[in-house]
Protein backbone atom coordinates (compact mmCIF):
# COMPACT_ATOMS: atom_id res chain seq x y z
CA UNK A 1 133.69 173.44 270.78
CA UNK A 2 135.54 171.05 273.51
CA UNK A 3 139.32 171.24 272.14
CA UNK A 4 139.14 174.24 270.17
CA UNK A 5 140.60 177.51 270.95
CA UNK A 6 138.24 179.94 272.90
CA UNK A 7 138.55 183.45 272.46
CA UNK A 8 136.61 185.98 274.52
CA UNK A 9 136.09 189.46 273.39
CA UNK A 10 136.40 192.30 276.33
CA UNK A 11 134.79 195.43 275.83
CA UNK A 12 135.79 198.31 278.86
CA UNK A 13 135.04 201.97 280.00
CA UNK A 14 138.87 202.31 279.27
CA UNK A 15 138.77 206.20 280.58
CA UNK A 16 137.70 204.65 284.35
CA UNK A 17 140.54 203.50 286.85
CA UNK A 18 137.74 201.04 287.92
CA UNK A 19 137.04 199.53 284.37
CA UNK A 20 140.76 199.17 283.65
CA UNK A 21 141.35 197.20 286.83
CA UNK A 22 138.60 194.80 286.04
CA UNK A 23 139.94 194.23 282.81
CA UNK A 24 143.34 193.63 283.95
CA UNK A 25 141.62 191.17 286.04
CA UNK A 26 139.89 189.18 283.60
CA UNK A 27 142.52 189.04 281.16
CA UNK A 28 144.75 187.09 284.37
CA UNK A 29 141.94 185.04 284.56
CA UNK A 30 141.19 184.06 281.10
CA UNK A 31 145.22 183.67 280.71
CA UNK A 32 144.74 181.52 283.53
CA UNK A 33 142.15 179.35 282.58
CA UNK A 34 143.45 178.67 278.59
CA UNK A 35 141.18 181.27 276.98
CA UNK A 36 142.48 183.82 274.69
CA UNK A 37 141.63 187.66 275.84
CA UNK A 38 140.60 189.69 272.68
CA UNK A 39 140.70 193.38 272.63
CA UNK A 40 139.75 196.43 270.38
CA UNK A 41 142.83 198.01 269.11
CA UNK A 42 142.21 201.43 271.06
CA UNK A 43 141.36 199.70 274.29
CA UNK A 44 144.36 197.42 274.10
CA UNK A 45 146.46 200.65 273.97
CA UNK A 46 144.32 201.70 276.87
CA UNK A 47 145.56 199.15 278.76
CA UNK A 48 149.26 198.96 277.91
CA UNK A 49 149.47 202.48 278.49
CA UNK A 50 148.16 201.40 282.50
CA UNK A 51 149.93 198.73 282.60
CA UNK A 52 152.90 198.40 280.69
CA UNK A 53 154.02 194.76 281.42
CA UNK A 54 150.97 193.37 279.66
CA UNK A 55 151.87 191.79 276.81
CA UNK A 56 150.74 189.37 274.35
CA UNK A 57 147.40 190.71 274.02
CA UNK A 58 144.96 189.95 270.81
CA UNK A 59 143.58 192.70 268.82
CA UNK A 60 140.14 192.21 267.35
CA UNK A 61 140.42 191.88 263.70
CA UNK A 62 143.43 189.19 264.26
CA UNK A 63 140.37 187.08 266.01
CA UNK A 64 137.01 187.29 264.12
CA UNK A 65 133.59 187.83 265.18
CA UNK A 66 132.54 184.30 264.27
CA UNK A 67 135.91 183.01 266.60
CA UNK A 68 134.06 184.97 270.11
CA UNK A 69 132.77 182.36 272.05
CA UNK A 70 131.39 185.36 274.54
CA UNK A 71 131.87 189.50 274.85
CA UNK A 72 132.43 190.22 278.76
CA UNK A 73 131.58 193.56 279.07
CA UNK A 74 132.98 195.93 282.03
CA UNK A 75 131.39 199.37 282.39
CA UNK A 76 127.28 200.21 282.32
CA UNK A 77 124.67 200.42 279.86
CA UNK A 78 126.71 202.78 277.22
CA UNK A 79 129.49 200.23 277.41
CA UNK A 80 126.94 197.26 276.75
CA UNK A 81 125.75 199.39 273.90
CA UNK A 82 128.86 200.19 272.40
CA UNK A 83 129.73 196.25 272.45
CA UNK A 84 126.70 195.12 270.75
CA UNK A 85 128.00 197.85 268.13
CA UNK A 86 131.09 196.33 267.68
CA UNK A 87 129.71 192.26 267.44
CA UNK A 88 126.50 193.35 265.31
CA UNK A 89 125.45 190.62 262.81
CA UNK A 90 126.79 187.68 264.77
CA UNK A 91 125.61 185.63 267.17
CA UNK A 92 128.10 185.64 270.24
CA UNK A 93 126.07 186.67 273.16
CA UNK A 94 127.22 189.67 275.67
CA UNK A 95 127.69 189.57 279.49
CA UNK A 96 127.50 192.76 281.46
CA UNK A 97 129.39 193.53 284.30
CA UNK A 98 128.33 197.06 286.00
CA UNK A 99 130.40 199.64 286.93
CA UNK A 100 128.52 202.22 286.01
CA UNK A 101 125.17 203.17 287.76
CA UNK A 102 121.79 201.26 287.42
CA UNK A 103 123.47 199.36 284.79
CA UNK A 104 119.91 197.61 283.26
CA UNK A 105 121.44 195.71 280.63
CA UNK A 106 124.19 194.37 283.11
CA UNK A 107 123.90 190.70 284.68
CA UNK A 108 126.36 191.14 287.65
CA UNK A 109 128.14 193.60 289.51
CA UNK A 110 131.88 194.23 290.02
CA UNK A 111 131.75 192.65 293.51
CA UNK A 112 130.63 189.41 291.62
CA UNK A 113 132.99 189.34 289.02
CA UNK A 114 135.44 186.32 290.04
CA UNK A 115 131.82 184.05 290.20
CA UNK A 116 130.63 185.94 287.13
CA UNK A 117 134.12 184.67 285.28
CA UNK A 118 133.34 181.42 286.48
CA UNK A 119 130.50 180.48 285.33
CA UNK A 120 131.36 181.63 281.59
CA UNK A 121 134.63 179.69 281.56
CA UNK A 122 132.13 176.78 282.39
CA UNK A 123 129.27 178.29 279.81
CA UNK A 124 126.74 178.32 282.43
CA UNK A 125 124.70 180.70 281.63
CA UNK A 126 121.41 180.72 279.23
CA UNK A 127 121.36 183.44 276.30
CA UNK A 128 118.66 185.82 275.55
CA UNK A 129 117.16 187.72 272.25
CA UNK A 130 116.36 191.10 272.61
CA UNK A 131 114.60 192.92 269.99
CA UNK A 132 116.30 196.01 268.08
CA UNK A 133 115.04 198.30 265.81
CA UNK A 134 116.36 199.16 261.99
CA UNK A 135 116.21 203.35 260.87
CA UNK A 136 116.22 204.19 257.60
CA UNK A 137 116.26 208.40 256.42
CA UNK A 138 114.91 209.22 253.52
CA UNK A 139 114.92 212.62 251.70
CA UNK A 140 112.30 212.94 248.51
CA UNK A 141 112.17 208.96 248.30
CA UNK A 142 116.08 208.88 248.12
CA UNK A 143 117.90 206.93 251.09
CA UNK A 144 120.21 208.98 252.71
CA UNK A 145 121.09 207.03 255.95
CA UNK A 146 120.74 203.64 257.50
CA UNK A 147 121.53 202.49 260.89
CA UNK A 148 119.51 200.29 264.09
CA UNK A 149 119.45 200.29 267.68
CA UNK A 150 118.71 197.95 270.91
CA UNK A 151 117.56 201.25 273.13
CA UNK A 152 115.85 203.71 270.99
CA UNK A 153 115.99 206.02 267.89
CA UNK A 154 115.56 209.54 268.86
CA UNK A 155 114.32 212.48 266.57
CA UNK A 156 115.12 215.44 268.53
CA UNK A 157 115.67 219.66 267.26
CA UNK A 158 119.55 220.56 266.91
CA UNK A 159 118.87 224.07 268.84
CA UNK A 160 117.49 224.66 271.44
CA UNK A 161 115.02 227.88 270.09
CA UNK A 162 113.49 225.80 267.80
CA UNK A 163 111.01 223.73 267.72
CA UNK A 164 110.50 220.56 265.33
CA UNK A 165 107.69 220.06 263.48
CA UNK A 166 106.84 216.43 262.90
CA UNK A 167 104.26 214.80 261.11
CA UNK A 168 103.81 210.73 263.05
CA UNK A 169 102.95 207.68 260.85
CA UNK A 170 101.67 204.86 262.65
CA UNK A 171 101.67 201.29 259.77
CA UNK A 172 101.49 203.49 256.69
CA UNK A 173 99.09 205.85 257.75
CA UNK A 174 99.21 209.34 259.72
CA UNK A 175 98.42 209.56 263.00
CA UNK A 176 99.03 213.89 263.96
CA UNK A 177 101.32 216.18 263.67
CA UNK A 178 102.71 219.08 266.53
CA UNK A 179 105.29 220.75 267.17
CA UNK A 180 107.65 219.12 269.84
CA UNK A 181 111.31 219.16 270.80
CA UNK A 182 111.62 215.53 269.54
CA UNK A 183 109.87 212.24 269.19
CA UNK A 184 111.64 209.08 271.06
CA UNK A 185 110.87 205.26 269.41
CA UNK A 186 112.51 202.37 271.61
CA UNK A 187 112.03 198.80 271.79
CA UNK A 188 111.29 197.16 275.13
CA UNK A 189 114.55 197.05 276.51
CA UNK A 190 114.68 200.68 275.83
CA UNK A 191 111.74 201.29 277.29
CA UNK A 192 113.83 201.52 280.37
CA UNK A 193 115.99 203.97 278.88
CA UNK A 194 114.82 207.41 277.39
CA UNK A 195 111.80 206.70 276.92
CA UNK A 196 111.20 206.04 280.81
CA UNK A 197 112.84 209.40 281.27
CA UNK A 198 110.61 211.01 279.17
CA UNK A 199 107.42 209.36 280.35
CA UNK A 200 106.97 206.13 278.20
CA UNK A 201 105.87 202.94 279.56
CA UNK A 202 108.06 200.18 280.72
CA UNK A 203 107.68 197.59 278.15
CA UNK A 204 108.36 193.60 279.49
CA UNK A 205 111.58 192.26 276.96
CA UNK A 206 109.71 189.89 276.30
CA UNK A 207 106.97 191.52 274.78
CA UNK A 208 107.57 192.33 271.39
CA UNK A 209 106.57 195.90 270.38
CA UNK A 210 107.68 199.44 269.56
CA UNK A 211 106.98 202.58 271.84
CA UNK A 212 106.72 205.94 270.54
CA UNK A 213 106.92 208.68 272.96
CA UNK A 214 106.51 212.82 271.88
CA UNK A 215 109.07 215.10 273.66
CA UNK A 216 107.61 218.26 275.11
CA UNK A 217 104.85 218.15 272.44
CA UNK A 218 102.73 221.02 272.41
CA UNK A 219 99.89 219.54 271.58
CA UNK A 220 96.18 217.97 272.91
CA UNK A 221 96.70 214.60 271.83
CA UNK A 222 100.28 213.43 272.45
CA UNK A 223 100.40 210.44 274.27
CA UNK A 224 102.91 207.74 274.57
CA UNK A 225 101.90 204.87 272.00
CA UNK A 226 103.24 200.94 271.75
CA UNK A 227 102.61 199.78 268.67
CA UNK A 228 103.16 196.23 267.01
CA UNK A 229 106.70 195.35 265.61
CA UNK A 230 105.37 194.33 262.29
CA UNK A 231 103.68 198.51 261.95
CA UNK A 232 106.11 200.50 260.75
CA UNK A 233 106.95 203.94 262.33
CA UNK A 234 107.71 206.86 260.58
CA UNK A 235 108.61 210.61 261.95
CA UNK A 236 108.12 213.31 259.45
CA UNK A 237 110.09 215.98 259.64
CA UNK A 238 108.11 218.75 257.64
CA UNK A 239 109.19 220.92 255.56
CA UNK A 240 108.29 224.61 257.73
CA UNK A 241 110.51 223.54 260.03
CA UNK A 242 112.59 226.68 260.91
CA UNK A 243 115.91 224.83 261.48
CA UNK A 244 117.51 221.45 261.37
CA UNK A 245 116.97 217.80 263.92
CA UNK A 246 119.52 215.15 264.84
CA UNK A 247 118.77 211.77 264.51
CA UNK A 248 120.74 209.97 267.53
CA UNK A 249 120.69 206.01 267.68
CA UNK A 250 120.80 204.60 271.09
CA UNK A 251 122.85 207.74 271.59
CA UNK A 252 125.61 206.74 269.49
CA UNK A 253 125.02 207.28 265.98
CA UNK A 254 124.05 210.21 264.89
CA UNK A 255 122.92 211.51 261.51
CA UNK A 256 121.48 215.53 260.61
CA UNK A 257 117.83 215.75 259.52
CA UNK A 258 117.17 218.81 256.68
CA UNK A 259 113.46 219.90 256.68
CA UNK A 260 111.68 217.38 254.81
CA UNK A 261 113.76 214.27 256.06
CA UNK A 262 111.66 211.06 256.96
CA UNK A 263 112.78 208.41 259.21
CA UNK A 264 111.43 204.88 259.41
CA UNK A 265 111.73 202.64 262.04
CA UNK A 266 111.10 199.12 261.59
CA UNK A 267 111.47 195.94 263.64
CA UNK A 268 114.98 194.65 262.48
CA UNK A 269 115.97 190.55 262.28
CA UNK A 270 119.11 190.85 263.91
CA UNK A 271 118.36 190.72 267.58
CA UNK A 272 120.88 191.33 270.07
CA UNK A 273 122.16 188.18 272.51
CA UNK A 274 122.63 188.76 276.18
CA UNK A 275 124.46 186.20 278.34
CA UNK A 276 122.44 185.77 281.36
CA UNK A 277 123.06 184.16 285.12
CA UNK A 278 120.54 184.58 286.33
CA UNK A 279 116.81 182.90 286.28
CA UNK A 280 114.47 185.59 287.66
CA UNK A 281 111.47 187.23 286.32
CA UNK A 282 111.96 190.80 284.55
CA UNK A 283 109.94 192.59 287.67
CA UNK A 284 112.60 191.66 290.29
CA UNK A 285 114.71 193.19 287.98
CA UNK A 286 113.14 196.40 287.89
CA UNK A 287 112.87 196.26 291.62
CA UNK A 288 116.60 195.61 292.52
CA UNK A 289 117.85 198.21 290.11
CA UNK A 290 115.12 200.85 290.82
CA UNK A 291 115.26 200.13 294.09
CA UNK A 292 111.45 200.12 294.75
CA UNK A 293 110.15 199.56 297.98
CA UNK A 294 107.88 196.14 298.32
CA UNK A 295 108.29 195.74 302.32
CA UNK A 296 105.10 194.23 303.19
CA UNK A 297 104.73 191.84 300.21
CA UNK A 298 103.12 188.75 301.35
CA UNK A 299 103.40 186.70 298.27
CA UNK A 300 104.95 183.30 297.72
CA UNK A 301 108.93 183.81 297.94
């Protein structure tokens, strides 16, 4: 790539003073260092609209996919999502920046970006695969929807004085069916997501598998489950259901279930690449963003 143009894609929480500051930032600093800014069309209005003496700017569309050398991302986990939306089926890897809250999917924080800009002008950084999830809806064997996720795939009831009723299929076969407000299936990286929220296990990224996890399920046996990538999941949505569900994907994409809908969830071969700085293990991680207390440790630092 030495001698070619580089283009880097920015993706921003354009509705936060914060967000559009950073990005204003890194555009300078790209400018600065030779490499071409790219933007979204509605978040390059965004921008102009802040500030008006920015010209020049690159819409994405002008600049392919294939042409990103990197997506720097400025906002928290919904922004990271949102950008793995818009660069799906390539291979450019994504670097978070939070400005949000815990920010999970994010490498560094705002107070780090001028080092964080740093090393990507210089590509030092390694790139990791995370594991997402295709969801297909079918309706009397017909397809009626397709769509995937990095978090989760959520079936959950469209009001809130109804109750689903859902048959689960665990690799072609039933497992039991209940009555529940919903049914959540993420993927290890989402297993810090929903699914944490709603009692599922944390899953280590790089453990390939598929969590299922019943919400408010009023039923005996209705455990969270992790399950294999290569077994298929499928949430019934039967047909005495009094009233409709929503199928949400990583809270983004969202698609009506009639009584009688199925959706299957499947292990899909387009991962999603994150840019990362740094080298440490997943569980100091989950202790720097959760915060949890390990005064006393007398391990090996």
């Amino acid at each position: 790539m030495a001698g070619s143009a580089r283009h880097m894609l920015i993706v921003s929480h354009t509705g936060r003073r914060e967000s559009l500051d950073a990005a204003c930032e890194v555009i300078a600093r790209l400018r600065a260092a030779g490499v071409t800014p790219v933007l979204v069309e509605s978040e390059l209005a965004d921008l102009q609209q802040y500030q008006p003496d920015l010209e020049g700017l690159t819409p994405f569309g002008e600049v392919t996919a294939e042409e990103i050398e990197l997506v720097i991302v400025l906002g928290g986990d919904g922004t990271i999502l949102r950008a793995a939306e818009i660069v799906r089926g390539t291979s450019v890897p994504l670097l978070g920046v939070n400005l949000g809250h815990i920010g999970f999917l994010a490498e560094a924080d705002r107070d780090d970006l001028g080092e964080t800009l740093r090393r990507a002008l210089e590509r030092d950084y390694s790139v990791e695969e995370r594991m997402t999830i295709d969801v297909t809806v079918t309706v009397d064997g017909v397809v009626t929807y397709t769509s995937w996720a990095l978090n989760e795939a959520t079936v959950e009831k469209a009001s809130r004085e109804r109750m689903l009723e859902l048959v689960i299929e665990v690799a072609g076969r039933p497992l039991s069916t209940f009555g529940c407000d919903g049914a959540v299936i993420a993927t290890p990286t989402g297993s810090t997501a929903y699914s944490f929220s709603a009692g599922g296990p944390i899953v280590w990224p790089n453990i390939d598998a598929m969590v299922f996890v019943p919400l408010a399920a009023h039923a005996l046996f209705a455990r969270p489950l992790v399950v294999a990538p290569t077994s298929m999941l499928a949430i019934e949505v039967q047909r005495r259901t009094n009233g409709t569900g929503v199928l949400f994907c990583d809270g983004r994409r969202t698609h009506e279930l009639q009584p009688g809908s199925r959706v299957e969830v499947s292990r899909s071969d387009t991962p999603v690449r994150l840019a990362r700085l740094q080298r440490g293990v997943f569980t100091d991680r989950l202790v720097r963003k959760f915060d949890l207390p390990v005064h006393g440790w007398r391990g090996p630092e």
